[in-house]
C-alpha atoms as a PDB file:
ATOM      1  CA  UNK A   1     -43.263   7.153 -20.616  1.00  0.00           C
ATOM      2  CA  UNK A   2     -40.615   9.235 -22.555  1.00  0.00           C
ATOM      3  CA  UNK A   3     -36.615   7.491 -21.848  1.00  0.00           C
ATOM      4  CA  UNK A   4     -34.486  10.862 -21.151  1.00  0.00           C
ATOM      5  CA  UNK A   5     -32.010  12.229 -23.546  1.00  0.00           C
ATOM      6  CA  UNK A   6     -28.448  10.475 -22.724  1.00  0.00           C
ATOM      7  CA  UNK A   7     -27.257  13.969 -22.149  1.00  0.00           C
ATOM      8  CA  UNK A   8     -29.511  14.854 -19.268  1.00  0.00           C
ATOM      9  CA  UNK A   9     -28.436  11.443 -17.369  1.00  0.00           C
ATOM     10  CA  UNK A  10     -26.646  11.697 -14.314  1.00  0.00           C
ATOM     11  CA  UNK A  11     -23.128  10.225 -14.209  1.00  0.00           C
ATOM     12  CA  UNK A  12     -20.153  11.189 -16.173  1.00  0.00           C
ATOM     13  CA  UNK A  13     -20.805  12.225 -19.943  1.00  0.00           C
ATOM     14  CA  UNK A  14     -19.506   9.627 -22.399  1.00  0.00           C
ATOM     15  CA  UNK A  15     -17.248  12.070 -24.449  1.00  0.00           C
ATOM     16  CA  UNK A  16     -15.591  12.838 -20.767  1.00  0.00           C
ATOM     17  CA  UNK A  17     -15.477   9.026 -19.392  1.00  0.00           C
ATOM     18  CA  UNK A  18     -13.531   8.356 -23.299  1.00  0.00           C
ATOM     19  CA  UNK A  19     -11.203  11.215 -22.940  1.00  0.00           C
ATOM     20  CA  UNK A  20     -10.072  10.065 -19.669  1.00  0.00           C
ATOM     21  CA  UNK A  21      -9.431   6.484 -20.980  1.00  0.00           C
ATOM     22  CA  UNK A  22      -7.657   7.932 -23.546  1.00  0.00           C
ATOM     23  CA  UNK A  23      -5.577   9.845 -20.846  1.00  0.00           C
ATOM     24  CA  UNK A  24      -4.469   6.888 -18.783  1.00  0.00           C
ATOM     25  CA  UNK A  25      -3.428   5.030 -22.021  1.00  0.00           C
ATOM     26  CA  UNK A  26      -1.504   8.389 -23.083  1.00  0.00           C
ATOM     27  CA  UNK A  27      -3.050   8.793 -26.298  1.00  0.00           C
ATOM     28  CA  UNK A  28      -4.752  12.277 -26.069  1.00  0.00           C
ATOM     29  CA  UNK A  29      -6.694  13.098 -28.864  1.00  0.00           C
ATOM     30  CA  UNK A  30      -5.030  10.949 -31.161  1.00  0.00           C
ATOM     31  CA  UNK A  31      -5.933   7.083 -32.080  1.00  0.00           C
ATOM     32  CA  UNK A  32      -3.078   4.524 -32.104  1.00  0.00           C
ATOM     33  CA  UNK A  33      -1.962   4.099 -35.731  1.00  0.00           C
ATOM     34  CA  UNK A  34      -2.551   0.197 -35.197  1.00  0.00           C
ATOM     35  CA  UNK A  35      -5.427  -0.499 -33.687  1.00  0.00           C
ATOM     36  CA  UNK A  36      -4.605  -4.458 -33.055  1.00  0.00           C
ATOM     37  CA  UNK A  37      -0.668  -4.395 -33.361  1.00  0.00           C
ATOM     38  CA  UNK A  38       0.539  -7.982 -33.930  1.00  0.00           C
ATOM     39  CA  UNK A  39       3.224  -9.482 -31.255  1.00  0.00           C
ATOM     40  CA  UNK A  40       6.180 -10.016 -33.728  1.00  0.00           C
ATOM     41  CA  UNK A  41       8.494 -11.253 -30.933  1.00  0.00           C
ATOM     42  CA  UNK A  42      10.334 -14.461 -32.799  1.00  0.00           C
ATOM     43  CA  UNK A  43      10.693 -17.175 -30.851  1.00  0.00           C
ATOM     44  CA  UNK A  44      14.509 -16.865 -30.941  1.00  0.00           C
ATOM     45  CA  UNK A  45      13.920 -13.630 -29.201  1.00  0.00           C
ATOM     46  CA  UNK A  46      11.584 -15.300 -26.799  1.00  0.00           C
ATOM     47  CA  UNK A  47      13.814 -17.455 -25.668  1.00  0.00           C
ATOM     48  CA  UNK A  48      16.455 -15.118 -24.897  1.00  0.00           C
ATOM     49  CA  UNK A  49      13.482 -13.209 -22.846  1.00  0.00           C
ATOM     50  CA  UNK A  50      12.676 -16.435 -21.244  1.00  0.00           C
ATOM     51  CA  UNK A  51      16.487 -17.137 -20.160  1.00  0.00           C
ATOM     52  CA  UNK A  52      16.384 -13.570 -18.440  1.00  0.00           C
ATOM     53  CA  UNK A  53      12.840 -14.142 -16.597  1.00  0.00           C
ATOM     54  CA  UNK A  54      14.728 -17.664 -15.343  1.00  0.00           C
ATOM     55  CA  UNK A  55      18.309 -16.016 -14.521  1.00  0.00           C
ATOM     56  CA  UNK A  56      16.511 -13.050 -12.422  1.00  0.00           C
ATOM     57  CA  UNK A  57      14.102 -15.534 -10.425  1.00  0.00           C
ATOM     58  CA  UNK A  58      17.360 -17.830  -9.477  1.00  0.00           C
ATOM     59  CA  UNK A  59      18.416 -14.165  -8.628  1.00  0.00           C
ATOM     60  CA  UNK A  60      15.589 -13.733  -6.311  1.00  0.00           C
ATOM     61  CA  UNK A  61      14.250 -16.808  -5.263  1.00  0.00           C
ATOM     62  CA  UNK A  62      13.874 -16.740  -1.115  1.00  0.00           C
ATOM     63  CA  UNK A  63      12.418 -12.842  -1.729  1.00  0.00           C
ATOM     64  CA  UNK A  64       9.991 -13.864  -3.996  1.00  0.00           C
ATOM     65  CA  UNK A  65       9.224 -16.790  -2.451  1.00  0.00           C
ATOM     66  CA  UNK A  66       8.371 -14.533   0.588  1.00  0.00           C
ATOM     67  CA  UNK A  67       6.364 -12.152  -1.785  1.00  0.00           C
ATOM     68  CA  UNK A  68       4.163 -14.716  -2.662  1.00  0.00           C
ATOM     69  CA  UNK A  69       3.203 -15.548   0.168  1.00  0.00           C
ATOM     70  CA  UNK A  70       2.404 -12.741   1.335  1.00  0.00           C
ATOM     71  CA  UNK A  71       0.198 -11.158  -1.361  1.00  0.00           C
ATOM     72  CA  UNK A  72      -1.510 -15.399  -1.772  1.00  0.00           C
ATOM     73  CA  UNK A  73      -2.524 -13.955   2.254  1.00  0.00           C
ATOM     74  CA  UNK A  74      -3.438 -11.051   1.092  1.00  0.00           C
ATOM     75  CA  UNK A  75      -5.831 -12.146  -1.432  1.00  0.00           C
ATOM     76  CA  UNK A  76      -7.383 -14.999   0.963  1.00  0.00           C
ATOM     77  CA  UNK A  77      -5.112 -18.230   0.522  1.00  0.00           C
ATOM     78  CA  UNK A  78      -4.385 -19.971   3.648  1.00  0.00           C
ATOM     79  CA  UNK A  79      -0.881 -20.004   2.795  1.00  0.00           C
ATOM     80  CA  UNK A  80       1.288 -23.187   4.352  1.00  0.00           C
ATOM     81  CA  UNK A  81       5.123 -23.110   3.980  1.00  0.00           C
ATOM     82  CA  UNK A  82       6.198 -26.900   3.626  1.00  0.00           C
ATOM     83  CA  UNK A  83      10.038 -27.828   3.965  1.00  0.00           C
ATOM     84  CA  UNK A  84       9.112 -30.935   2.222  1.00  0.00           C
ATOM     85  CA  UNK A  85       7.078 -33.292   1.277  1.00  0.00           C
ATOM     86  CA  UNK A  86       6.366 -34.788   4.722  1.00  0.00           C
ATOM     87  CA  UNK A  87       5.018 -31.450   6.083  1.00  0.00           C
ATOM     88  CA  UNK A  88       2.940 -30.705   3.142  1.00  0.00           C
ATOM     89  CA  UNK A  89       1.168 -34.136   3.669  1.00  0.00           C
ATOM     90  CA  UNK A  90       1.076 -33.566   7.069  1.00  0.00           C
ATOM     91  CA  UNK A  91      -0.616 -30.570   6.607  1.00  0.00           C
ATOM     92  CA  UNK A  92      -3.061 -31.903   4.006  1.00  0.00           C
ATOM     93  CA  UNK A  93      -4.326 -34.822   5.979  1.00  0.00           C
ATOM     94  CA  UNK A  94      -4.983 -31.996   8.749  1.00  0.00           C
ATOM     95  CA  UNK A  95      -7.449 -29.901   5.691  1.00  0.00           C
ATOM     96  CA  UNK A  96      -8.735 -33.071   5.409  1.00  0.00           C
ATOM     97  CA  UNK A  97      -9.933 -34.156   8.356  1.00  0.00           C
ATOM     98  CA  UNK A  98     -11.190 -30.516   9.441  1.00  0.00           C
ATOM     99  CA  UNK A  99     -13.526 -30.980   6.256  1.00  0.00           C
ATOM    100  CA  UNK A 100     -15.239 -33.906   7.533  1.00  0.00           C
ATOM    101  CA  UNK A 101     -15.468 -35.151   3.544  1.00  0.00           C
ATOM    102  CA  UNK A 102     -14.907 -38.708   2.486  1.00  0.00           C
ATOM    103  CA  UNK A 103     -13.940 -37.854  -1.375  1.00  0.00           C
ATOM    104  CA  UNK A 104     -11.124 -36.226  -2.723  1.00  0.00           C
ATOM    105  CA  UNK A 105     -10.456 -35.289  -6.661  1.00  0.00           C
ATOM    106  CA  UNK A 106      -6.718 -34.343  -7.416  1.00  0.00           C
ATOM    107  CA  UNK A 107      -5.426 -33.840 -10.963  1.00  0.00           C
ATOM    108  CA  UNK A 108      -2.512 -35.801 -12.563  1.00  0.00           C
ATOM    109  CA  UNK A 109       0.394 -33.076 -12.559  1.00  0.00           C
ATOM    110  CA  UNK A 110       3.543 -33.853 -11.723  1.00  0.00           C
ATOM    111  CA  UNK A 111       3.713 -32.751  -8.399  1.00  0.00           C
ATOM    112  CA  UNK A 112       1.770 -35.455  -7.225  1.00  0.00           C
ATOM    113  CA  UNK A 113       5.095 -37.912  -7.703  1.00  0.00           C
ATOM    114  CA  UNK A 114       6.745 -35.696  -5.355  1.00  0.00           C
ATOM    115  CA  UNK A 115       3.741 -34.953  -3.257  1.00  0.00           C
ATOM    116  CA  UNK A 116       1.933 -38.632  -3.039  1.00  0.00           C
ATOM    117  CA  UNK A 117      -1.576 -37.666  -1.440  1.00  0.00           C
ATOM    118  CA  UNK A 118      -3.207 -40.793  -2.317  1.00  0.00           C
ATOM    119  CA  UNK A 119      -1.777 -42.910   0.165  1.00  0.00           C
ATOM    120  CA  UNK A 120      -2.346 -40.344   2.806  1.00  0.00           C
ATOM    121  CA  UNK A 121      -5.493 -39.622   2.558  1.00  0.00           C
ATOM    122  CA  UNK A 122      -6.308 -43.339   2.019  1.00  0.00           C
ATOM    123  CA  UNK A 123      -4.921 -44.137   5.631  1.00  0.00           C
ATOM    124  CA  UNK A 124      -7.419 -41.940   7.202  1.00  0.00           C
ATOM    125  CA  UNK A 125     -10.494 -43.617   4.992  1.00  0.00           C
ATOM    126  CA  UNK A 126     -11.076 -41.330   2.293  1.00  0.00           C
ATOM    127  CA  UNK A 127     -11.821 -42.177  -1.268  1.00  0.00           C
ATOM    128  CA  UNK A 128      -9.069 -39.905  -3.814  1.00  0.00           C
ATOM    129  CA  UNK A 129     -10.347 -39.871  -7.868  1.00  0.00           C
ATOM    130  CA  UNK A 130      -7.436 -39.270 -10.220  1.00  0.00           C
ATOM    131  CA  UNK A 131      -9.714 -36.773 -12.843  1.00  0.00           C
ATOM    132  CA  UNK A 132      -7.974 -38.774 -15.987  1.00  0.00           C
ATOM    133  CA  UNK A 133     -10.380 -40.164 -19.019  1.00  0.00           C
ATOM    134  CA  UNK A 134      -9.627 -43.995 -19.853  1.00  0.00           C
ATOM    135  CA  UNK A 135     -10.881 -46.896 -21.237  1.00  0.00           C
ATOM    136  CA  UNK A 136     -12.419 -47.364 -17.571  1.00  0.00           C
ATOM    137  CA  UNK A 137     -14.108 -43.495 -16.805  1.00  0.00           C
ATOM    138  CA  UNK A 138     -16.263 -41.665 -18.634  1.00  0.00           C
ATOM    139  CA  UNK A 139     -16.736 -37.658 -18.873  1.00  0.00           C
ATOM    140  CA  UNK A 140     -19.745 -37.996 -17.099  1.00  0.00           C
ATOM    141  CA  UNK A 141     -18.351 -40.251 -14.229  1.00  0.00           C
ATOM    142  CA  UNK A 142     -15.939 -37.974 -13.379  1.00  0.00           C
ATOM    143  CA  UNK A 143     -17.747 -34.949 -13.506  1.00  0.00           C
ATOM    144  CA  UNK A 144     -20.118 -36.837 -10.812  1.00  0.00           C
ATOM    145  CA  UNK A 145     -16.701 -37.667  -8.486  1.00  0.00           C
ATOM    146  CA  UNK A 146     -15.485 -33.882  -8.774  1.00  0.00           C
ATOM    147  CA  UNK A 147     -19.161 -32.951  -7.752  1.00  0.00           C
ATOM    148  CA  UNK A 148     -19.566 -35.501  -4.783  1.00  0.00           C
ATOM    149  CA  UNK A 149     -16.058 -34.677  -3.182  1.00  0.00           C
ATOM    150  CA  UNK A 150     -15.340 -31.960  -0.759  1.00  0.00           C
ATOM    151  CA  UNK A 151     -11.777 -31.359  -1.390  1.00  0.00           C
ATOM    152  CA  UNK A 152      -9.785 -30.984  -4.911  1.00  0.00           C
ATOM    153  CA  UNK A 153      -6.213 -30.875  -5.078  1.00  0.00           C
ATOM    154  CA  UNK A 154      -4.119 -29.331  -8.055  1.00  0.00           C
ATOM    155  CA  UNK A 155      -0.435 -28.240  -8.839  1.00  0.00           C
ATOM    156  CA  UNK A 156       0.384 -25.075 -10.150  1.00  0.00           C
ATOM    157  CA  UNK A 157       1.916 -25.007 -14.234  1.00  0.00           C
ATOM    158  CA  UNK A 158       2.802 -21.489 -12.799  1.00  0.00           C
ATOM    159  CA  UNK A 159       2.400 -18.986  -9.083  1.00  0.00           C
ATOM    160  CA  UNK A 160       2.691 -15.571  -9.937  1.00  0.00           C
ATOM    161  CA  UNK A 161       4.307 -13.495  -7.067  1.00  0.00           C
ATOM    162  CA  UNK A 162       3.187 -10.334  -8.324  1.00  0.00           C
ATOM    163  CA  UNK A 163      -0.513 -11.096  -7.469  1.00  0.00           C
ATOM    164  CA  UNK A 164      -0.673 -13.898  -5.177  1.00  0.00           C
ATOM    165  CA  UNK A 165      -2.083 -16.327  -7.742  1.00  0.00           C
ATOM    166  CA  UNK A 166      -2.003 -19.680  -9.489  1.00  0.00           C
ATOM    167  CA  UNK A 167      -2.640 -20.531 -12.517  1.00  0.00           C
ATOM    168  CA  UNK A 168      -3.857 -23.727 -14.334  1.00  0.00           C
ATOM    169  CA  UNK A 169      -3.474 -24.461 -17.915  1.00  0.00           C
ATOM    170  CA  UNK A 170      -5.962 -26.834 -19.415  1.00  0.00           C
ATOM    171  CA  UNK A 171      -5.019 -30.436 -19.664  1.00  0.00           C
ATOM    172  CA  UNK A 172      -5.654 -34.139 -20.287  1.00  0.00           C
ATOM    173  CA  UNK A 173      -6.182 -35.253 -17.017  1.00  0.00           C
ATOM    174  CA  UNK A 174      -6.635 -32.001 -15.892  1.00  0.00           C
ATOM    175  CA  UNK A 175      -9.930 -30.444 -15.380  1.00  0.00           C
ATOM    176  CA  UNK A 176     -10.798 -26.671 -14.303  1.00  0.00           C
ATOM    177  CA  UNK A 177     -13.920 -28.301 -12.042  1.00  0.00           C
ATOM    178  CA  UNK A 178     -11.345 -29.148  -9.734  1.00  0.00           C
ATOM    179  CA  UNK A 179     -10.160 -26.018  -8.784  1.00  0.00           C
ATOM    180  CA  UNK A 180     -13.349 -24.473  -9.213  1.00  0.00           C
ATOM    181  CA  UNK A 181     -16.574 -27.081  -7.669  1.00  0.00           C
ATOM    182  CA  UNK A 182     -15.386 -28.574  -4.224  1.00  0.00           C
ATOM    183  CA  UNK A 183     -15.773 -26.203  -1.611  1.00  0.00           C
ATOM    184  CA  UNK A 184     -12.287 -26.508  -0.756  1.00  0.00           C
ATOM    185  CA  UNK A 185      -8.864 -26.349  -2.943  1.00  0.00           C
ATOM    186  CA  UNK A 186      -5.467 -27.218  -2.087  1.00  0.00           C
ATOM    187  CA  UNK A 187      -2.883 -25.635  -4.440  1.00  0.00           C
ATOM    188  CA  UNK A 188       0.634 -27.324  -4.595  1.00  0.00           C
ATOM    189  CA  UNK A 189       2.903 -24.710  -5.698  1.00  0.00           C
ATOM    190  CA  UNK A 190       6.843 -25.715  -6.381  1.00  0.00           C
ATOM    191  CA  UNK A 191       9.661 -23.091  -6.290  1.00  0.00           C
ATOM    192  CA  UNK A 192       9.884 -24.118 -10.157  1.00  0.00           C
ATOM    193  CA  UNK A 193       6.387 -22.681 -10.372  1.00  0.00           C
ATOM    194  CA  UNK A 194       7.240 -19.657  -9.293  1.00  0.00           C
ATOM    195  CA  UNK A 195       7.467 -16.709 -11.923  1.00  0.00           C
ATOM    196  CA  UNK A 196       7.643 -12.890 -11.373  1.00  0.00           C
ATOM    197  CA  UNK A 197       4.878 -11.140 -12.546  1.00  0.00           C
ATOM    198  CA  UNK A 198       1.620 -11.265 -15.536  1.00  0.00           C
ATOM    199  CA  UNK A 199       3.865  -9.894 -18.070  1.00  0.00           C
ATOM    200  CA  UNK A 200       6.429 -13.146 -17.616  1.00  0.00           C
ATOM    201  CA  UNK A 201       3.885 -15.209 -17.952  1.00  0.00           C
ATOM    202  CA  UNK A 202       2.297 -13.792 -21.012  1.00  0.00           C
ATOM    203  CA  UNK A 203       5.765 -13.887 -22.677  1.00  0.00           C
ATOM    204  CA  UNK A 204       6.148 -17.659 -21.225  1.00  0.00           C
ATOM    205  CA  UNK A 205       2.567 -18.520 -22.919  1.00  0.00           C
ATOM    206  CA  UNK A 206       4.142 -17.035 -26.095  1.00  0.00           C
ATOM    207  CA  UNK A 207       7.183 -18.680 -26.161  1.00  0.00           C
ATOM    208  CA  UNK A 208       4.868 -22.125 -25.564  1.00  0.00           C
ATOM    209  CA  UNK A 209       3.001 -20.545 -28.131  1.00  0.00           C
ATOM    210  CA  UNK A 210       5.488 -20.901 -30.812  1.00  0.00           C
ATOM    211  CA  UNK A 211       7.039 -24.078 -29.349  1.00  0.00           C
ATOM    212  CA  UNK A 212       3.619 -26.470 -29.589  1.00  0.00           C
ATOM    213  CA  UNK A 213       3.108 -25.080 -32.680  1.00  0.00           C
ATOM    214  CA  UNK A 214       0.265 -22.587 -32.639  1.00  0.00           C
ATOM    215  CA  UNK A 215      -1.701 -24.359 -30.345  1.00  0.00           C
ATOM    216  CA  UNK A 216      -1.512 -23.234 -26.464  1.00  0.00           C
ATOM    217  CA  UNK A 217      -4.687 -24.306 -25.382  1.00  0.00           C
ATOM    218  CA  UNK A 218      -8.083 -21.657 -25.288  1.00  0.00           C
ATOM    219  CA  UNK A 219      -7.966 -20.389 -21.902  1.00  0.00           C
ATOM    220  CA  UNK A 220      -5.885 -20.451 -18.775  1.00  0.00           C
ATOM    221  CA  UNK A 221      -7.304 -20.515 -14.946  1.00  0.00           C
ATOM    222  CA  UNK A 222      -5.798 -17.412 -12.871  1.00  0.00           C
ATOM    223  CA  UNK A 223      -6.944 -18.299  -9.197  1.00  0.00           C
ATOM    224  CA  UNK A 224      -6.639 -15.316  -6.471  1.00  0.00           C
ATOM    225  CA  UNK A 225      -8.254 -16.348  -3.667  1.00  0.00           C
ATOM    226  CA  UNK A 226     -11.206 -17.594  -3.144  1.00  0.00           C
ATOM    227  CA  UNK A 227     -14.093 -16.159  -5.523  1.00  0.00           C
ATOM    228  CA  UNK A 228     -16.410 -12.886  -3.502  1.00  0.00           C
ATOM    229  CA  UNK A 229     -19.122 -10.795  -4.557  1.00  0.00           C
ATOM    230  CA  UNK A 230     -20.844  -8.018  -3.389  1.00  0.00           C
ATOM    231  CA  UNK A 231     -24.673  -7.048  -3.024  1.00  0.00           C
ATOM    232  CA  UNK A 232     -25.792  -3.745  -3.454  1.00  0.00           C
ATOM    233  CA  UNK A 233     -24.975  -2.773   0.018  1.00  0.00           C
ATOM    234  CA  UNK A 234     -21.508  -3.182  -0.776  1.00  0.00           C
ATOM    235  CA  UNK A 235     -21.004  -6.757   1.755  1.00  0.00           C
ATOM    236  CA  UNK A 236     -18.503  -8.814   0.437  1.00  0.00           C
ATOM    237  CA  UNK A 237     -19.463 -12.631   0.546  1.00  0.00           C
ATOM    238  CA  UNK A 238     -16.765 -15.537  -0.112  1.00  0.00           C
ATOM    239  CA  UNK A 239     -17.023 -19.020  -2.100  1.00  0.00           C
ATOM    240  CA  UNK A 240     -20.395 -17.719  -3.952  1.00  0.00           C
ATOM    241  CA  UNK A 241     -19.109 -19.009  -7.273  1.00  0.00           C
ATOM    242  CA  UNK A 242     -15.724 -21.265  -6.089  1.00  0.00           C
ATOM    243  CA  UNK A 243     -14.322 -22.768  -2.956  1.00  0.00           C
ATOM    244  CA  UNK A 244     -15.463 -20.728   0.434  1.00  0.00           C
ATOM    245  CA  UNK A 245     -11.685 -22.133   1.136  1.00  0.00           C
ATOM    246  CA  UNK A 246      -8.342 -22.347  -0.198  1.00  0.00           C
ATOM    247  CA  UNK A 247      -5.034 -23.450   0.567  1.00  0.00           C
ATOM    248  CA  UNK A 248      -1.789 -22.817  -0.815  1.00  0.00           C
ATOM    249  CA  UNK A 249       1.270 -25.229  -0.105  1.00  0.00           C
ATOM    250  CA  UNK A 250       4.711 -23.835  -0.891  1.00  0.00           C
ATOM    251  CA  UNK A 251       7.141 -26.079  -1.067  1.00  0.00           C
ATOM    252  CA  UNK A 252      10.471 -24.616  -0.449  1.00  0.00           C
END
């Protein structure tokens, strides 16, 4: 069997499919003179940056509250507006219940000092695993707790308004199973969570960057709804590869 030539395949030619990348990214003809241009942004001017991105969200708080919780909706959070931490419990010993699970996972963020879920969800007979290594828990142990429980329950280091999302920086004490392995996620998200859009955070994570000295971590969980896919007939499916649900809690 002879493969045809690449030019006699159907589909957009590459030369064509290039030059219109090279469009959109208004470079024409020409190639950038620095391929991989290094950020040079010193953290002295990051931190001015970062006092702007802070002064224009105290700006715009209630709006961008709003925003993101509209566009979490859009991209398939069940979105809950809590006036405090009584109706956020409230609302998570409802979750909880409707789940029919007996195990919980949460992580060990700060939130939870604010937002005390153990208690709860004790009252009602459910079992909640702090995911924190010790003396007392090993790797493994845990991994089997986050795998046995039907619900896991994280803060948010930062809610991006722009998209809708959360996002999760790794952790001690914080693993990405339990956003990723229960079929269900709550997401506690504080105003002080709250940032604008992907370019504040990627000037945030540089500021950190420069801050913890070279070391911010290698990777960071951006969570938009629950995970979908498509089969070739184009029918979107929820929770293939994630949660089938997931709830965001604003508080504020």
């Amino acid at each position: 069997m002879t493969t045809p030539k690449s030019d006699n395949m159907p589909g957009t030619p590459k030369s064509d499919f290039l030059q219109s990348v090279r469009d959109a990214l208004g470079r024409g003809n020409v190639p950038p003179a620095q391929l991989y241009p290094r950020l040079t942004d010193t953290e002295t001017e990051l931190e001015y940056q970062s006092t702007q991105i802070r002064r224009r969200l105290a700006e715009n708080l209630p709006t961008l509250l709003d925003k993101l919780a509209d566009m979490a909706a859009k991209g398939g959070w069940k979105v809950h507006r809590a006036a405090g931490a009584e109706e956020a419990l409230d609302y998570i010993q409802s979750v909880a219940k409707d789940s029919g699970t007996l195990k919980v996972v949460r992580s060990t963020q700060d939130v939870f000092a604010q937002i005390p879920v153990d208690d709860v969800l004790n009252n009602i007979g459910l079992t909640v695993t702090t995911v924190e290594r010790n003396n007392d828990t090993t790797e493994e142990y845990l991994k089997e707790e986050i795998r046995q429980s039907g619900i896991g329950i994280t803060g948010a280091d930062y809610a991006l308004a722009e998209t809708g999302s959360i996002v999760v920086l790794p952790r001690r004490g914080l693993a990405r199973l339990i956003s990723v392995v229960p079929p269900v996620h709550i997401a506690l998200v504080r105003a002080e969570d709250l940032i604008e859009t992907l370019d504040d955070l990627f000037l945030l994570r540089r500021l950190e960057y420069h801050q913890q000295g070279s070391d911010m971590g290698s990777y960071l969980n951006i969570i938009t709804g629950p995970s979908r896919t498509a089969d070739i007939e184009m029918t979107i499916v929820e929770g293939v590869h994630g949660p089938k649900e997931v709830h965001m809690i604003i508080l504020g």
